[in-house]
N, C-alpha and C. Protein backbone atom coordinates (compact mmCIF):
# COMPACT_ATOMS: atom_id res chain seq x y z
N UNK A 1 -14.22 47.10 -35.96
CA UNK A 1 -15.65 47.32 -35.92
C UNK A 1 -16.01 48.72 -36.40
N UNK A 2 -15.23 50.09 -36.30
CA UNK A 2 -15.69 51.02 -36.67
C UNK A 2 -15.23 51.33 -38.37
N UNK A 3 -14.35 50.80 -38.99
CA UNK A 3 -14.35 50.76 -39.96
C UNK A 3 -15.75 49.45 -40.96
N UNK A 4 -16.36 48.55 -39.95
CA UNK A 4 -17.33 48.06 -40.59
C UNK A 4 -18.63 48.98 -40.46
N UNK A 5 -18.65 49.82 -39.46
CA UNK A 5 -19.97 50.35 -39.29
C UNK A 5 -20.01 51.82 -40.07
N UNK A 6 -18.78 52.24 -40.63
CA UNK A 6 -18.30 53.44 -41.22
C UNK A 6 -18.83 53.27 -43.06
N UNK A 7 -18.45 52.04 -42.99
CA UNK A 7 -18.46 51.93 -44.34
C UNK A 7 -20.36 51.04 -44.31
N UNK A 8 -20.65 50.49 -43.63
CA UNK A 8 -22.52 49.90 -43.79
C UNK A 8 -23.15 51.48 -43.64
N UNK A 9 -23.00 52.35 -42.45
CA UNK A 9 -23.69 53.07 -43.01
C UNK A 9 -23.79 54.53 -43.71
N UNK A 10 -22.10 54.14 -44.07
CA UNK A 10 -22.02 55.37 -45.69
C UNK A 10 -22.97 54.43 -46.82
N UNK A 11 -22.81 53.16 -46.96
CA UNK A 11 -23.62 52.65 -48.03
C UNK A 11 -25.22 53.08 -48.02
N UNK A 12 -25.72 52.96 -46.70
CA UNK A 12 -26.85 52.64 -46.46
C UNK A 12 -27.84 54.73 -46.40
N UNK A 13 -26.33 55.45 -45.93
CA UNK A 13 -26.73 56.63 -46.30
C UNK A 13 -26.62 57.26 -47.89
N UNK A 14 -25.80 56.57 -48.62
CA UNK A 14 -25.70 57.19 -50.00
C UNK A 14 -26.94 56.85 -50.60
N UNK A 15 -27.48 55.39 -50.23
CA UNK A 15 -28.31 54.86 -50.93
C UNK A 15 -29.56 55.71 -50.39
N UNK A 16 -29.95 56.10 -49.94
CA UNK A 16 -31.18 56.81 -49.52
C UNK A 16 -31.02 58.08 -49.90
N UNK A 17 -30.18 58.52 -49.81
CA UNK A 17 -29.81 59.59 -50.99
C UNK A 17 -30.05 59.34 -52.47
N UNK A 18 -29.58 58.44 -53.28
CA UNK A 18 -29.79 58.18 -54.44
C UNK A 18 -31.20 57.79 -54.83
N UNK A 19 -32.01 57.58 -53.55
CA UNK A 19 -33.49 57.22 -53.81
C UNK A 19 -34.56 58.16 -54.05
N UNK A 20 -34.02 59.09 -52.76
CA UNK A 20 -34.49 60.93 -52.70
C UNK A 20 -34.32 61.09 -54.37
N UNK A 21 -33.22 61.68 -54.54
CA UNK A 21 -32.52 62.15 -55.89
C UNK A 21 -33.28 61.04 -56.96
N UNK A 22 -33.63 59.76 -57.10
CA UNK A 22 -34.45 59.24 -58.57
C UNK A 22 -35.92 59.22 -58.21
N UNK A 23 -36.12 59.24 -57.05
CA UNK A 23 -37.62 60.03 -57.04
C UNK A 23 -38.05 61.25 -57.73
N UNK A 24 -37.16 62.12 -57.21
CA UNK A 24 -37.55 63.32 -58.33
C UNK A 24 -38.11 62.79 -59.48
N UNK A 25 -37.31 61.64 -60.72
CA UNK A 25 -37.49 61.74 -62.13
C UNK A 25 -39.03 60.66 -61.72
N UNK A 26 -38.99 60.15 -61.32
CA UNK A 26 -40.02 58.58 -61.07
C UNK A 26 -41.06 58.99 -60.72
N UNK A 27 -41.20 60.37 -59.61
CA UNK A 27 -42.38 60.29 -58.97
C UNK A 27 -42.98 59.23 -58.01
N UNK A 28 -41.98 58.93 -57.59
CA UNK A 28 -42.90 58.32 -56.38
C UNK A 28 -41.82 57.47 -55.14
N UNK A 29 -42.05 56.75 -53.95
CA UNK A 29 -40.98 56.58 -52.85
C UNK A 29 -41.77 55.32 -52.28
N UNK A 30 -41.20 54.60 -52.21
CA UNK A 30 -41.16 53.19 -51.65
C UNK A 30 -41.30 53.62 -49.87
N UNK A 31 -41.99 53.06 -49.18
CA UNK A 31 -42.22 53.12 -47.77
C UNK A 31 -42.56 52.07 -46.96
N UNK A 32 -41.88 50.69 -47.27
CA UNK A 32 -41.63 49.39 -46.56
C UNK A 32 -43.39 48.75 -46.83
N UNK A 33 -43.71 47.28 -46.38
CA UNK A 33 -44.78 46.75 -46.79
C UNK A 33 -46.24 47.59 -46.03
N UNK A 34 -47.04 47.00 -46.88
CA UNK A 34 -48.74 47.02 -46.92
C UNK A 34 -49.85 46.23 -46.05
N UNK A 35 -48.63 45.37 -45.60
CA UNK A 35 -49.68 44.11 -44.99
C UNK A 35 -49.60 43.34 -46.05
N UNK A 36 -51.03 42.56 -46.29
CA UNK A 36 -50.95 42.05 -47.59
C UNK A 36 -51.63 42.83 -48.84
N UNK A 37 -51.28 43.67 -48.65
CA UNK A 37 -52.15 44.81 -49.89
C UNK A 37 -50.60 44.70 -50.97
N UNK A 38 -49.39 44.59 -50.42
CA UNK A 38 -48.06 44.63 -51.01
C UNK A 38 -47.21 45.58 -50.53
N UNK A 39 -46.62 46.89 -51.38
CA UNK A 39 -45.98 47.61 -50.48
C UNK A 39 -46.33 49.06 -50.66
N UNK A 40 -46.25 50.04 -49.48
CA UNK A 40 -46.84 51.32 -49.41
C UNK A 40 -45.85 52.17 -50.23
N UNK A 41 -46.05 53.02 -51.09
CA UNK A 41 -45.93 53.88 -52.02
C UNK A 41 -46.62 55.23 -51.84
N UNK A 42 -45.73 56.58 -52.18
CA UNK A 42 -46.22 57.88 -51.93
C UNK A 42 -45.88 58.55 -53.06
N UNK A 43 -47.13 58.92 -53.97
CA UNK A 43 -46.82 59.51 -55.70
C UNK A 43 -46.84 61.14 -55.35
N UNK A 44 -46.11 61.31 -56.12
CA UNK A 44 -46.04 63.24 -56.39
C UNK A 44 -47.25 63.47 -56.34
N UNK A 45 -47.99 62.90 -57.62
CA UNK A 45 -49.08 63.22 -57.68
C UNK A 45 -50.61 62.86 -57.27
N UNK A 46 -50.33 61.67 -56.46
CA UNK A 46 -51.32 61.37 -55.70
C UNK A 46 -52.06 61.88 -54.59
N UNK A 47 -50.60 61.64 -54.10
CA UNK A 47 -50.56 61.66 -52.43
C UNK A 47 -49.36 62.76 -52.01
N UNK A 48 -49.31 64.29 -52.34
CA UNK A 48 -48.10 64.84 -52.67
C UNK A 48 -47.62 64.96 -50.73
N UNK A 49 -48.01 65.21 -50.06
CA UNK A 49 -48.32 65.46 -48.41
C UNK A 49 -47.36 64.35 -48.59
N UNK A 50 -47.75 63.06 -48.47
CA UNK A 50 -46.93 61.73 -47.87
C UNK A 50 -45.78 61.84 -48.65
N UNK A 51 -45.76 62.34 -50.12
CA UNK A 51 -44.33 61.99 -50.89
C UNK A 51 -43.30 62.66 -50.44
N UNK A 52 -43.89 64.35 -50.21
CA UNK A 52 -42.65 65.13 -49.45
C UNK A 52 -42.22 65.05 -48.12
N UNK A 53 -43.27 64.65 -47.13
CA UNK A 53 -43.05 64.02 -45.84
C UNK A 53 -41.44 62.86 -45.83
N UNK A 54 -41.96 61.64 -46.67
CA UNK A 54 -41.25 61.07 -47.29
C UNK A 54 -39.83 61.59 -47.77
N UNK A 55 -39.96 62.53 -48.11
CA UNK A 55 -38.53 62.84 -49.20
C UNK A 55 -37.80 63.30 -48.10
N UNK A 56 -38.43 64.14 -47.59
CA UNK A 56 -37.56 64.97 -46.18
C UNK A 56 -37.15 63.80 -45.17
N UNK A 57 -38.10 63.21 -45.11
CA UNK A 57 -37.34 62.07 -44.04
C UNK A 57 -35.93 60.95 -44.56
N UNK A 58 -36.61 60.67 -45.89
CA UNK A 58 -35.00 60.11 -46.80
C UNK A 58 -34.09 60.71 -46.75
N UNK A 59 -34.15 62.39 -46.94
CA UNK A 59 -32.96 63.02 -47.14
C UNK A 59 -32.24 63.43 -45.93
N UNK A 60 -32.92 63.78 -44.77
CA UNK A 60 -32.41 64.30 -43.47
C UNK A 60 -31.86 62.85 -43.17
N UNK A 61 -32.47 61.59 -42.84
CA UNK A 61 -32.25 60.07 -43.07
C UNK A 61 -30.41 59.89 -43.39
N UNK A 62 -30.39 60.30 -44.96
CA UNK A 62 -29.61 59.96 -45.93
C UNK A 62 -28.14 60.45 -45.38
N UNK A 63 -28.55 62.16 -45.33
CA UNK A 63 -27.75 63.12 -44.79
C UNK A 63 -26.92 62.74 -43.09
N UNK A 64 -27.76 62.18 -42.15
CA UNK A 64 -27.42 61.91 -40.85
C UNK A 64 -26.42 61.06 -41.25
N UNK A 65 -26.58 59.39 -41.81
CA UNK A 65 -25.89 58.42 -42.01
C UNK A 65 -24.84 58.62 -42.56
N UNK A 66 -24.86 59.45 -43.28
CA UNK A 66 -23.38 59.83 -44.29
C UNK A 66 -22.57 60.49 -43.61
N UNK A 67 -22.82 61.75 -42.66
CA UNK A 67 -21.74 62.56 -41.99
C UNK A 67 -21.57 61.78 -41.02
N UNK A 68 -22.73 60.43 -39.84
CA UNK A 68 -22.25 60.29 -38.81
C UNK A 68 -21.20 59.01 -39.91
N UNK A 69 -21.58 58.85 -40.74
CA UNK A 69 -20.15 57.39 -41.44
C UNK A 69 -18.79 58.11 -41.43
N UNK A 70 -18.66 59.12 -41.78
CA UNK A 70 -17.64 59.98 -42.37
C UNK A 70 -17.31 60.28 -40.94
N UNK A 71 -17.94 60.97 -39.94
CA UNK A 71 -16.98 60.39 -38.59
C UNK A 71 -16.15 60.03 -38.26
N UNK A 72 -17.36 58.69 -38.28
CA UNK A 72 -16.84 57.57 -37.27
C UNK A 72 -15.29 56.82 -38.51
N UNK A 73 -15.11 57.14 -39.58
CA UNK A 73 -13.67 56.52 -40.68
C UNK A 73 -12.69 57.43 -40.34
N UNK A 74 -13.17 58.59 -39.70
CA UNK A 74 -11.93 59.91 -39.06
C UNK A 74 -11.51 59.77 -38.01
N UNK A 75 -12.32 58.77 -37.10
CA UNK A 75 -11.73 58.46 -35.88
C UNK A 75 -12.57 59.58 -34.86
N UNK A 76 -13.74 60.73 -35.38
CA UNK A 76 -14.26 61.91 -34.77
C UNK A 76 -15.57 61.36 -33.78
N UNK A 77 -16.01 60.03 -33.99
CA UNK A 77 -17.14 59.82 -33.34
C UNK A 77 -16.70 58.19 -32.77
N UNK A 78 -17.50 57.70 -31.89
CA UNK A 78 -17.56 56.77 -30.86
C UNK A 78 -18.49 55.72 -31.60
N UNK A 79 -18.08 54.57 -32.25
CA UNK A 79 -18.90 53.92 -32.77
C UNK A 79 -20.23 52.90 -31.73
N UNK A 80 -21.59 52.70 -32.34
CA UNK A 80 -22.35 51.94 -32.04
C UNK A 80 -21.87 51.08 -30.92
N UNK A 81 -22.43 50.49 -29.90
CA UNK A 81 -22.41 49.49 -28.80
C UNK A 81 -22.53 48.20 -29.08
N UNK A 82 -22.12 47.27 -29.50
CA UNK A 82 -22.46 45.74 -29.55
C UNK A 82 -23.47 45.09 -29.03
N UNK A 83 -23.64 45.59 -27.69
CA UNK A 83 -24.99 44.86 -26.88
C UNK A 83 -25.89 45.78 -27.09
């Protein structure tokens, strides 16, 4: 089990990393649905407040998941609870 949860959320932290990092070129960050409006979005240049809010939370996000993955594959941390 800790080699499954080591490796879901190194994936799940690289990838939010790599989202941070192509935002830069794109300008802009995906932020889960709208209701039915579709899905919420935060542009550099729109809405710059929500985009960097946004970025910092991806990257601190990104950053947590990756060192606590890298851990828990060292044997340094106590993996997740089942129940």
């Amino acid at each position: 089990m800790v080699v499954f949860q080591g490796v879901l959320f190194l994936f799940f932290g690289v990838g939010l990393i790599v989202m941070d990092w192509r935002s830069l070129k794109t300008g802009w960050l995906p932020c889960g649905s709208n209701g039915l409006k579709g899905r919420l979005e935060f542009t550099r240049a729109g809405q710059p407040l929500g985009y960097w809010v946004m970025f910092a939370l991806y990257g601190i996000g990104g950053a947590w998941l990756v060192i606590y993955s890298l851990r828990l594959l060292a044997g340094h941390a106590e993996p997740l609870p089942l129940r």
